[in-house]
N, C-alpha and C. Protein backbone atom coordinates (compact mmCIF):
# COMPACT_ATOMS: atom_id res chain seq x y z
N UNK A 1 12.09 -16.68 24.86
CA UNK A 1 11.88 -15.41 24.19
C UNK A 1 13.19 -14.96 23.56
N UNK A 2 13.25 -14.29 22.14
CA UNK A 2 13.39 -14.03 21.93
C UNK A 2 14.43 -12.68 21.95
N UNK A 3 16.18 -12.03 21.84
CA UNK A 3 16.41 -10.71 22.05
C UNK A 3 15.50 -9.81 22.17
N UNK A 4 15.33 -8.98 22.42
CA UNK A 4 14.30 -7.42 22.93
C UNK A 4 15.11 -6.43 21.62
N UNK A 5 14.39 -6.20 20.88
CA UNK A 5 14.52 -4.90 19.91
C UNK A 5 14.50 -3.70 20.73
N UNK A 6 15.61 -3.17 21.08
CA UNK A 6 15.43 -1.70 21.40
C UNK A 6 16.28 -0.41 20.73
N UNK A 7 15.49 0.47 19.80
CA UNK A 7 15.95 1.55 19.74
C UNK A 7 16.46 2.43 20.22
N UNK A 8 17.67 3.13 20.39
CA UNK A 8 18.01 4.01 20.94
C UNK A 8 18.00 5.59 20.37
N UNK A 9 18.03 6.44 21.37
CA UNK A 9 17.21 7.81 20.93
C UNK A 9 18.82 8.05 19.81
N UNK A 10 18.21 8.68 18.62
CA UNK A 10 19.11 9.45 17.86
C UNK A 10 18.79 11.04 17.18
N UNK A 11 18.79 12.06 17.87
CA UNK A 11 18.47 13.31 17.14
C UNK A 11 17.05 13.25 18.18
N UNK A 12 16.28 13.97 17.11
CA UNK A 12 14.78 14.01 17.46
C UNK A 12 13.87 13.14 16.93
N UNK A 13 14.16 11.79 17.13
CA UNK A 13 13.32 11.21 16.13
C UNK A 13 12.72 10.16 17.03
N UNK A 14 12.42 10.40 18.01
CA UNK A 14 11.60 9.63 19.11
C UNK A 14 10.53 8.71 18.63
N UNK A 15 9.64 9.64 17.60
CA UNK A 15 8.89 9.00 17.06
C UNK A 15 8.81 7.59 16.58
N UNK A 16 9.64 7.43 15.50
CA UNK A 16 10.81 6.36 14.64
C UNK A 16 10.73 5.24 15.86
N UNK A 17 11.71 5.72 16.68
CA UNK A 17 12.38 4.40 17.89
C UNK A 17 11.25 3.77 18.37
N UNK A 18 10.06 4.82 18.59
CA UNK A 18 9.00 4.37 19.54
C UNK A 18 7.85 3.34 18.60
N UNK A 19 7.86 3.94 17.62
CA UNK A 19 7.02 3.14 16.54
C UNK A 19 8.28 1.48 16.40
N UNK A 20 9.23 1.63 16.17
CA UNK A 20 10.61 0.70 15.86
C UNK A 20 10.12 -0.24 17.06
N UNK A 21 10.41 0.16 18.27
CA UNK A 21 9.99 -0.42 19.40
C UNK A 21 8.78 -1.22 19.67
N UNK A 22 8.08 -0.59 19.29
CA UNK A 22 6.60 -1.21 19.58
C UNK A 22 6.22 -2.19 18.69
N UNK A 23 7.46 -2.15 17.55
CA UNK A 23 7.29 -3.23 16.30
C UNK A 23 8.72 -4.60 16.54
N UNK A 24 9.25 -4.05 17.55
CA UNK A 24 10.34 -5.01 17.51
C UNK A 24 11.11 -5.07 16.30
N UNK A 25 11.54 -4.46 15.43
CA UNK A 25 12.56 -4.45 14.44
C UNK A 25 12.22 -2.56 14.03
N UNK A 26 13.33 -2.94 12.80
CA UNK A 26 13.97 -1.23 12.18
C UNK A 26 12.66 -1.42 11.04
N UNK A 27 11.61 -0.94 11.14
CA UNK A 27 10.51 -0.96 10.10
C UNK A 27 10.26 0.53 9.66
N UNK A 28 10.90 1.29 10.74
CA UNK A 28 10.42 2.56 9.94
C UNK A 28 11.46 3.47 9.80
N UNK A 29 11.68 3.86 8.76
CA UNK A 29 13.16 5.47 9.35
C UNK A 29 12.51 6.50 9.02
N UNK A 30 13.36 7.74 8.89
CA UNK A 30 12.86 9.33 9.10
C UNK A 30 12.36 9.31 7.62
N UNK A 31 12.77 8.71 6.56
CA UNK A 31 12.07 9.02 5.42
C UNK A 31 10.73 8.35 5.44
N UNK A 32 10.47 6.97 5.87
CA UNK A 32 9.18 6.35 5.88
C UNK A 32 8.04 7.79 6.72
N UNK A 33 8.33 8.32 7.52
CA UNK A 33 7.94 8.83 8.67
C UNK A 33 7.40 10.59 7.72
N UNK A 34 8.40 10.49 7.17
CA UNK A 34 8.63 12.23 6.78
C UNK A 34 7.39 11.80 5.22
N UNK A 35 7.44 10.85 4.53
CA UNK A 35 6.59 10.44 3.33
C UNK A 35 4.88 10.71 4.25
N UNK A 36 4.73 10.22 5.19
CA UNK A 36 3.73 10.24 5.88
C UNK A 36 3.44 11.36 6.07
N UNK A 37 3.82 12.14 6.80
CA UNK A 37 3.50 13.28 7.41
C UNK A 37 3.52 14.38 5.88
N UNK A 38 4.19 14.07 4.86
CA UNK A 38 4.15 15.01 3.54
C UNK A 38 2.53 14.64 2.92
N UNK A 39 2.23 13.37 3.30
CA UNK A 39 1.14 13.07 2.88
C UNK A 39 -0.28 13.68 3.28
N UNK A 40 0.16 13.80 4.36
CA UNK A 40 -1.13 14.29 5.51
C UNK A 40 -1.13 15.96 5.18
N UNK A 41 -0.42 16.80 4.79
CA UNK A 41 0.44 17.63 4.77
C UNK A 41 -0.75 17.96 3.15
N UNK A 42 -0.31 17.27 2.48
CA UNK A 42 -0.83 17.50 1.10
C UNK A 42 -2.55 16.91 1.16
N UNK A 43 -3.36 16.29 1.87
CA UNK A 43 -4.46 15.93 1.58
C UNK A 43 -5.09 17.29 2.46
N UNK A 44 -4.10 18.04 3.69
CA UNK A 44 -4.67 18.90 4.34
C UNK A 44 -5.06 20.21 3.62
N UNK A 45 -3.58 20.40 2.27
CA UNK A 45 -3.70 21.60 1.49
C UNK A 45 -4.93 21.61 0.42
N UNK A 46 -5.52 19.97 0.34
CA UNK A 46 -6.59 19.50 -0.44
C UNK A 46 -7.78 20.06 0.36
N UNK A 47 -8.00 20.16 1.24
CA UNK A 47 -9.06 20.20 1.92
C UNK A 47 -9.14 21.66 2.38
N UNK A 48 -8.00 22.15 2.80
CA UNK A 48 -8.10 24.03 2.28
C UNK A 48 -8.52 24.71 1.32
N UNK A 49 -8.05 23.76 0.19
CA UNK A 49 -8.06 24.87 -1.25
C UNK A 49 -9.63 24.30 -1.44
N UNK A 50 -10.67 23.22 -1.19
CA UNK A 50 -11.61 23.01 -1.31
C UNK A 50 -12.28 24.12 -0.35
N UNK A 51 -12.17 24.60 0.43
CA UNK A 51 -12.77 25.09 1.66
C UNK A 51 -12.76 26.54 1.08
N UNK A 52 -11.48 26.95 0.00
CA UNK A 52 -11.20 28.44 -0.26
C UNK A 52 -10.26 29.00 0.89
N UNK A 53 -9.72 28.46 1.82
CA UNK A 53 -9.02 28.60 2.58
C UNK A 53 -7.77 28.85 2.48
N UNK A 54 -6.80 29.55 3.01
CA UNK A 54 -5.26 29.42 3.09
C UNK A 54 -4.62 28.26 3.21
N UNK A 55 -3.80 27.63 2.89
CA UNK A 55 -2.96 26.49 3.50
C UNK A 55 -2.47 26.91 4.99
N UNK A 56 -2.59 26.06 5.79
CA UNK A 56 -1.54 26.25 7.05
C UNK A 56 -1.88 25.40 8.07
N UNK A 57 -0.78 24.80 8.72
CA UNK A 57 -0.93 23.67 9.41
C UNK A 57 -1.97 23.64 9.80
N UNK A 58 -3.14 22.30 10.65
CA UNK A 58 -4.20 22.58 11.12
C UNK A 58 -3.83 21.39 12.42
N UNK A 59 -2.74 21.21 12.81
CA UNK A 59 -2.46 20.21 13.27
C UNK A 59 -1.06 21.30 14.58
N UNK A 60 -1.63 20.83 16.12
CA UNK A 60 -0.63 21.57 16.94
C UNK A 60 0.52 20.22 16.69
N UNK A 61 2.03 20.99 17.49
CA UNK A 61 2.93 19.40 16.53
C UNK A 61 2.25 18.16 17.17
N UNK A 62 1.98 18.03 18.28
CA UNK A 62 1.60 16.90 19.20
C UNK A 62 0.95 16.19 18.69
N UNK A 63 0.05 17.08 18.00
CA UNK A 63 -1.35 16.38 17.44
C UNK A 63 -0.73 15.56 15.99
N UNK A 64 -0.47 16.38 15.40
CA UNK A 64 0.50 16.37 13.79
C UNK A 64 1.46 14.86 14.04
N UNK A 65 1.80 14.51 14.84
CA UNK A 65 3.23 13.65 15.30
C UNK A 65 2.45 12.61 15.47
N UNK A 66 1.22 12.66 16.80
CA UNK A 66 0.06 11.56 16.68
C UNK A 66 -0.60 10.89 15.50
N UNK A 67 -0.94 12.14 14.77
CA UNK A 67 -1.61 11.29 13.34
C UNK A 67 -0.62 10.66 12.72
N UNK A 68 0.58 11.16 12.70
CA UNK A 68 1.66 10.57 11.75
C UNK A 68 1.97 9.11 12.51
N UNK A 69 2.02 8.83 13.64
CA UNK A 69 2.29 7.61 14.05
C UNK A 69 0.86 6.67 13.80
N UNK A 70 0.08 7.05 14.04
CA UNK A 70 -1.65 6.71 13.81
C UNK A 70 -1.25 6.17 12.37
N UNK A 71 -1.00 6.77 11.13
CA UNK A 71 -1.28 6.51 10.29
C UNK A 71 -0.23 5.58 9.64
N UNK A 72 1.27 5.47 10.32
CA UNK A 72 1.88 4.80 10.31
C UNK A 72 1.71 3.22 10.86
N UNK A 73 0.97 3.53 11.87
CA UNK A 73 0.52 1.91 12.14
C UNK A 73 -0.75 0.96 11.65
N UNK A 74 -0.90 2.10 10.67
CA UNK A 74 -2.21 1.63 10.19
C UNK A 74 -2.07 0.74 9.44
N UNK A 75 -0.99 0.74 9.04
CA UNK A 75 -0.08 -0.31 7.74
C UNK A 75 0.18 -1.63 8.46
N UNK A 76 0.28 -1.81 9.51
CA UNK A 76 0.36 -2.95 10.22
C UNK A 76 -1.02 -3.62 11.11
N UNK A 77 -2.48 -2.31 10.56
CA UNK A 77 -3.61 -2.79 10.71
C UNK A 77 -3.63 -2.47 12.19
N UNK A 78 -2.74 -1.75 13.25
CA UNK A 78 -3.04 -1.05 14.30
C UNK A 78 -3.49 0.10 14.39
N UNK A 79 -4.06 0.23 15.81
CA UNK A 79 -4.79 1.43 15.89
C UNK A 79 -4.55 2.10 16.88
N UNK A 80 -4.91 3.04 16.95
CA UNK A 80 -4.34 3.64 18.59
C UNK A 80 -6.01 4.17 18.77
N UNK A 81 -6.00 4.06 20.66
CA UNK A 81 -7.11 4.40 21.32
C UNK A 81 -6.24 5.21 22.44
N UNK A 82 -7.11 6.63 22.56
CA UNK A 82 -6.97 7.29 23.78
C UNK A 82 -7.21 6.70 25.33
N UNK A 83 -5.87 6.13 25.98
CA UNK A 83 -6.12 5.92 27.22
C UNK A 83 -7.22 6.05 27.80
N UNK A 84 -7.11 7.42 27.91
CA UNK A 84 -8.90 7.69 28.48
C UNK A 84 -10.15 8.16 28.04
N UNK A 85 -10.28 7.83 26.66
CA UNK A 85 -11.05 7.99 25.59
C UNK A 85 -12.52 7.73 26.28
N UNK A 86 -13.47 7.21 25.51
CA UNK A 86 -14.97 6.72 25.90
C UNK A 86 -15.24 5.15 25.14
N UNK A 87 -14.00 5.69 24.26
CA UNK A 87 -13.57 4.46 23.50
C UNK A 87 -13.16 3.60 24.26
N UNK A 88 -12.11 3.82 24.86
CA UNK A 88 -11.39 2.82 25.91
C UNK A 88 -12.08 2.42 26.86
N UNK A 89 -12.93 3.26 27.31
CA UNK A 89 -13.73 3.62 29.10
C UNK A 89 -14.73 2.33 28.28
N UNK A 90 -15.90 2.46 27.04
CA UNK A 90 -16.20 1.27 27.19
C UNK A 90 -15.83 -0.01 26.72
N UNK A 91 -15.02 -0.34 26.06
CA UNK A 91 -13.92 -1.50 26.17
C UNK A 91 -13.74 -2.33 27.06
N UNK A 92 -14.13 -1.21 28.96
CA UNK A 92 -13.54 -1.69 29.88
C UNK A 92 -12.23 -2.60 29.88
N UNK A 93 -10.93 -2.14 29.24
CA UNK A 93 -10.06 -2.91 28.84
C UNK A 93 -9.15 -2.93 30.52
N UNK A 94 -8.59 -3.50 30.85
CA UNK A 94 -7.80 -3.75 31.74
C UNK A 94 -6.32 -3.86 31.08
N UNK A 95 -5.42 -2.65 31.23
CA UNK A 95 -3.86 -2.04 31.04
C UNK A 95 -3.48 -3.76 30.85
N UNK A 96 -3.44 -4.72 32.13
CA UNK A 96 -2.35 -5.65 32.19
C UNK A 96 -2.67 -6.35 31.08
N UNK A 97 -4.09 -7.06 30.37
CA UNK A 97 -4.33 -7.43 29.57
C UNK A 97 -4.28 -7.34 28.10
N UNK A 98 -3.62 -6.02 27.82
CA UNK A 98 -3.26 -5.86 27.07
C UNK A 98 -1.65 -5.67 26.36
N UNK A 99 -1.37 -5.53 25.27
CA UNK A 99 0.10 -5.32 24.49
C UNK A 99 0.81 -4.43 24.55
N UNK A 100 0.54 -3.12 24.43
CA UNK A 100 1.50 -2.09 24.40
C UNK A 100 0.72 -1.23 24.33
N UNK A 101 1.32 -0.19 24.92
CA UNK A 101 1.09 1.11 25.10
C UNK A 101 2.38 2.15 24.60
N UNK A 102 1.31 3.17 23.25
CA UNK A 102 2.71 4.29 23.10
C UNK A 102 2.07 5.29 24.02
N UNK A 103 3.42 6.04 24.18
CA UNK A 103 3.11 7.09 25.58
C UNK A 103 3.54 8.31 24.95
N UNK A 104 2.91 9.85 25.44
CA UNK A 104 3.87 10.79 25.03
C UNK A 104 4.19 11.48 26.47
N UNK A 105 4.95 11.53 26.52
CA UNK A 105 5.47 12.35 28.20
C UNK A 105 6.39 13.32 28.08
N UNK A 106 6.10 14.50 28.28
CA UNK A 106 6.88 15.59 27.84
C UNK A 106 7.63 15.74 26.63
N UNK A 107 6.69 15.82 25.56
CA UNK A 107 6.98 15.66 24.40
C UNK A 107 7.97 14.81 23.85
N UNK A 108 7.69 14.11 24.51
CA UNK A 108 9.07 12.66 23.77
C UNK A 108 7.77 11.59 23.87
N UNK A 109 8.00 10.93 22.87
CA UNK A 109 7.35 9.75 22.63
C UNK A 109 8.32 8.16 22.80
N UNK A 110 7.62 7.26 23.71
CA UNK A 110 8.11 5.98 24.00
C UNK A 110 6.76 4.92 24.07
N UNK A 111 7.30 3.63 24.25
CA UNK A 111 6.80 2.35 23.92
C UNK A 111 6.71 1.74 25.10
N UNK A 112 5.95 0.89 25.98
CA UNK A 112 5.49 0.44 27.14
C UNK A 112 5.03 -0.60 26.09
N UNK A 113 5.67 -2.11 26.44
CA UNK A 113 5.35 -3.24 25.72
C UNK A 113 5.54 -4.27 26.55
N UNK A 114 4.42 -5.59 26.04
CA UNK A 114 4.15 -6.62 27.14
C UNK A 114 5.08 -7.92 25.79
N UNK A 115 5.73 -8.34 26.52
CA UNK A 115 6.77 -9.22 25.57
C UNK A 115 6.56 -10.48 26.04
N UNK A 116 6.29 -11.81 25.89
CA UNK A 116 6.03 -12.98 26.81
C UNK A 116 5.28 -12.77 27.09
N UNK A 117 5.34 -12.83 28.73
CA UNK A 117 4.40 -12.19 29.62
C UNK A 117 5.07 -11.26 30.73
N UNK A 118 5.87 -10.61 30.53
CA UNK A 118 6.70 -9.58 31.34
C UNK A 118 6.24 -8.51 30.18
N UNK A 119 6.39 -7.10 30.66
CA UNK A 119 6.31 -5.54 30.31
C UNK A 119 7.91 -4.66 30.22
N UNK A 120 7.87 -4.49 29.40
CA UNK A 120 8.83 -3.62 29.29
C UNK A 120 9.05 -2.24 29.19
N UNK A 121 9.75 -1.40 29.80
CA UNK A 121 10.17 -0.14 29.34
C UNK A 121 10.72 0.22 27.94
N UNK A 122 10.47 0.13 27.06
CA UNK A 122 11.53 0.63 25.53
C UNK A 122 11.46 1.88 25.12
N UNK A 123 11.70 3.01 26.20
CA UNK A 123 11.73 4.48 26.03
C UNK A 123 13.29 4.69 25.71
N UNK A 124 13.33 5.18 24.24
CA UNK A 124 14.74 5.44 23.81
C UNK A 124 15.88 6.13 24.44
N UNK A 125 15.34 6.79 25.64
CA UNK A 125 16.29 7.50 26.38
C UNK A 125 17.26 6.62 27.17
N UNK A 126 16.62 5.17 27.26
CA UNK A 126 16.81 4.27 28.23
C UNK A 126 18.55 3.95 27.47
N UNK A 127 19.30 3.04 28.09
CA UNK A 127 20.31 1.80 27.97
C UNK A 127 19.70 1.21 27.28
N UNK A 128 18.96 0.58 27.73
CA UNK A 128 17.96 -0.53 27.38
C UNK A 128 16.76 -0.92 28.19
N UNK A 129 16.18 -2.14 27.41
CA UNK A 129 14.71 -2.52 28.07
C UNK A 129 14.63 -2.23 29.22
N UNK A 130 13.84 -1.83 29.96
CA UNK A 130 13.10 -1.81 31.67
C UNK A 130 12.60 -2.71 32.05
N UNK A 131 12.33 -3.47 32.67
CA UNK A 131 11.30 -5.03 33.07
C UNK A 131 10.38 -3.87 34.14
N UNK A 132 9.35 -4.26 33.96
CA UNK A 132 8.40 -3.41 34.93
C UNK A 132 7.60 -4.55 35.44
N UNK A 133 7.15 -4.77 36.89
CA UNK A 133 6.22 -5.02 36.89
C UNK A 133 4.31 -4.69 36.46
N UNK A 134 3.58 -5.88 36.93
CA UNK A 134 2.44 -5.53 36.26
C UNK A 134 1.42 -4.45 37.00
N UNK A 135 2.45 -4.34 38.77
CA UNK A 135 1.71 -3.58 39.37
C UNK A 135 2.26 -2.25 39.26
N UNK A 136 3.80 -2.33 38.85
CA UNK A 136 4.30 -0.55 38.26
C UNK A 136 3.44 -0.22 37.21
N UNK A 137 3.17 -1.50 36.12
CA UNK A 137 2.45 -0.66 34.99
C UNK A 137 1.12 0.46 35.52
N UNK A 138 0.53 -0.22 36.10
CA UNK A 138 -1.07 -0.06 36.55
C UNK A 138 -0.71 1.48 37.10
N UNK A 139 0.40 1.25 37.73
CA UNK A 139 0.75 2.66 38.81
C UNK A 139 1.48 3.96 38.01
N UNK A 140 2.32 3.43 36.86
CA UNK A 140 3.13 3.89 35.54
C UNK A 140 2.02 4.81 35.04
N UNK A 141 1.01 3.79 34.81
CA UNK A 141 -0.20 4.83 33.55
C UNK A 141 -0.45 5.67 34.41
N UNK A 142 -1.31 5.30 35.73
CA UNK A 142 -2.16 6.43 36.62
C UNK A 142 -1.20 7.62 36.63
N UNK A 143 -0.10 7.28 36.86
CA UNK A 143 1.07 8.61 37.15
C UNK A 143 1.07 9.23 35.90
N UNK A 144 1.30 8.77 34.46
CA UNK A 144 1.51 9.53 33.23
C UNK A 144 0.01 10.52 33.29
N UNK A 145 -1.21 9.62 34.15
CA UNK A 145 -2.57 10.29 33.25
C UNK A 145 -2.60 11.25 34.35
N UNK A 146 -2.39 11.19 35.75
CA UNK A 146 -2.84 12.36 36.75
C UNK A 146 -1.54 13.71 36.42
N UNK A 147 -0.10 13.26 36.21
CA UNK A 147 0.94 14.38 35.81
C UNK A 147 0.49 14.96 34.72
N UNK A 148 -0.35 14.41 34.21
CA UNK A 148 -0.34 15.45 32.47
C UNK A 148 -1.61 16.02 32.54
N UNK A 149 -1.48 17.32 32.03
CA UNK A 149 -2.61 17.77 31.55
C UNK A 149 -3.24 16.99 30.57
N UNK A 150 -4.66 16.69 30.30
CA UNK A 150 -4.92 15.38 28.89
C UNK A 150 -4.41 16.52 27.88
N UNK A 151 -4.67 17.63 27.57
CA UNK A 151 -4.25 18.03 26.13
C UNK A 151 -2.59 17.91 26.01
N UNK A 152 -1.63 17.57 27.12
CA UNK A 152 -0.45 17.34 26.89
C UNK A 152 0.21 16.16 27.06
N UNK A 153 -0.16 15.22 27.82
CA UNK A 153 0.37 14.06 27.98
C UNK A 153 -0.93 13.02 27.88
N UNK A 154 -0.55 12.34 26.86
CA UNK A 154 -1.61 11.31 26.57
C UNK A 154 -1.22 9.98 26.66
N UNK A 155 -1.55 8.79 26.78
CA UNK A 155 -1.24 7.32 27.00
C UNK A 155 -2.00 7.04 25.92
N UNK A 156 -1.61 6.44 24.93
CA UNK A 156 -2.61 5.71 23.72
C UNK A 156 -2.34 4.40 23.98
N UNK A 157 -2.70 3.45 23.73
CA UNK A 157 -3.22 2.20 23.77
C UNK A 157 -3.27 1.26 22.65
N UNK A 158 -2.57 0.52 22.36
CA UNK A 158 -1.68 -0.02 20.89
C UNK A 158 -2.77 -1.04 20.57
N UNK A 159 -3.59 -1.90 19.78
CA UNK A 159 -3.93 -2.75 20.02
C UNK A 159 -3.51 -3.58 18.89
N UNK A 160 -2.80 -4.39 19.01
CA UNK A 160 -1.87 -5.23 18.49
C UNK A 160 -1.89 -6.90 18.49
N UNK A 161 -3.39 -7.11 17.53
CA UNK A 161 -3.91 -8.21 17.88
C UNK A 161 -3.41 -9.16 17.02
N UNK A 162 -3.17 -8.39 15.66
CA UNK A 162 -3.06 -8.43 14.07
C UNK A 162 -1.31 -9.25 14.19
N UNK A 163 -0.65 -8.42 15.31
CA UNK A 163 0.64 -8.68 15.03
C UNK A 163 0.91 -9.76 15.57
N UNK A 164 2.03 -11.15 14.67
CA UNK A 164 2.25 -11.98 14.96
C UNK A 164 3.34 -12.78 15.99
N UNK A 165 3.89 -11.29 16.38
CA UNK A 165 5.59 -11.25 17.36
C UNK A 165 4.50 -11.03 18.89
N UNK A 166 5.16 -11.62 20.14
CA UNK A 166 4.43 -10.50 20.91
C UNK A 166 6.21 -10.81 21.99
């Protein structure tokens, strides 16, 4: 295998590292990121002024930050699924079996990625990579999903079939 791509936190841009991370190289910066979110931004003021409505965000940031990464990975033909969606629930997907997981945990966003066949930590706050086991992961998610309220801490679910690095 391969060095481990890891971003490190700079400013507030968690987002960036965590998307960076989960891609293994520098694919996105604050302008790729900020074009996105201007975008979403302007199809939303489209859909106001159709409505007769005011402009104004319709997006809490959490949510706003989600679509922007959502729509950012869409370009690489990923998708994100709610951890504990109905989506996921029937999937019956099993955590270890899968690639990566982006996480948001107290409003910071990080990357939970299966590299080889080891898991890694690539949360920008870090030094660097984490090696986790497959039974921390299992125990990792349950802890992110029982600590969070769901409207505040969510586990999305990367599915990263498309991509040719793992």
């Amino acid at each position: 295998m391969d060095s481990i791509f890891h971003e490190k936190q700079e400013g507030s841009l968690c987002a960036q590292h965590c998307l960076n991370n989960l891609l293994q190289g520098e694919y996105f910066t604050p302008v790729d990121l900020s074009s996105i979110a201007h975008q979403l931004d302007e199809e939303e003021r489209m859909r106001m002024a159709e409505g007769g409505m005011a402009s104004e965000d319709l997006f809490t940031h959490f949510l706003y930050i989600q679509t922007v990464i959502s729509n950012a990975l869409r370009v690489w033909g990923l998708e994100l699924i709610l951890f504990n969606s109905r989506e996921y629930q029937s999937l019956m997907i099993n955590p270890i079996n899968e690639k990566a997981f982006i996480c948001n945990y107290k409003e910071h966003w990080f990357t939970i990625r299966k590299l080889g066949q080891q898991w890694f930590n690539l949360n920008s706050l870090l030094t660097g990579p984490e090696l986790i086991s497959d039974t921390y992961l299992a125990l990792f998610l349950a802890q992110l999903q029982q600590e969070g309220i769901v409207r505040f801490t969510f586990v999305i679910q990367c599915l990263v079939a498309k991509q040719s690095k793992s």
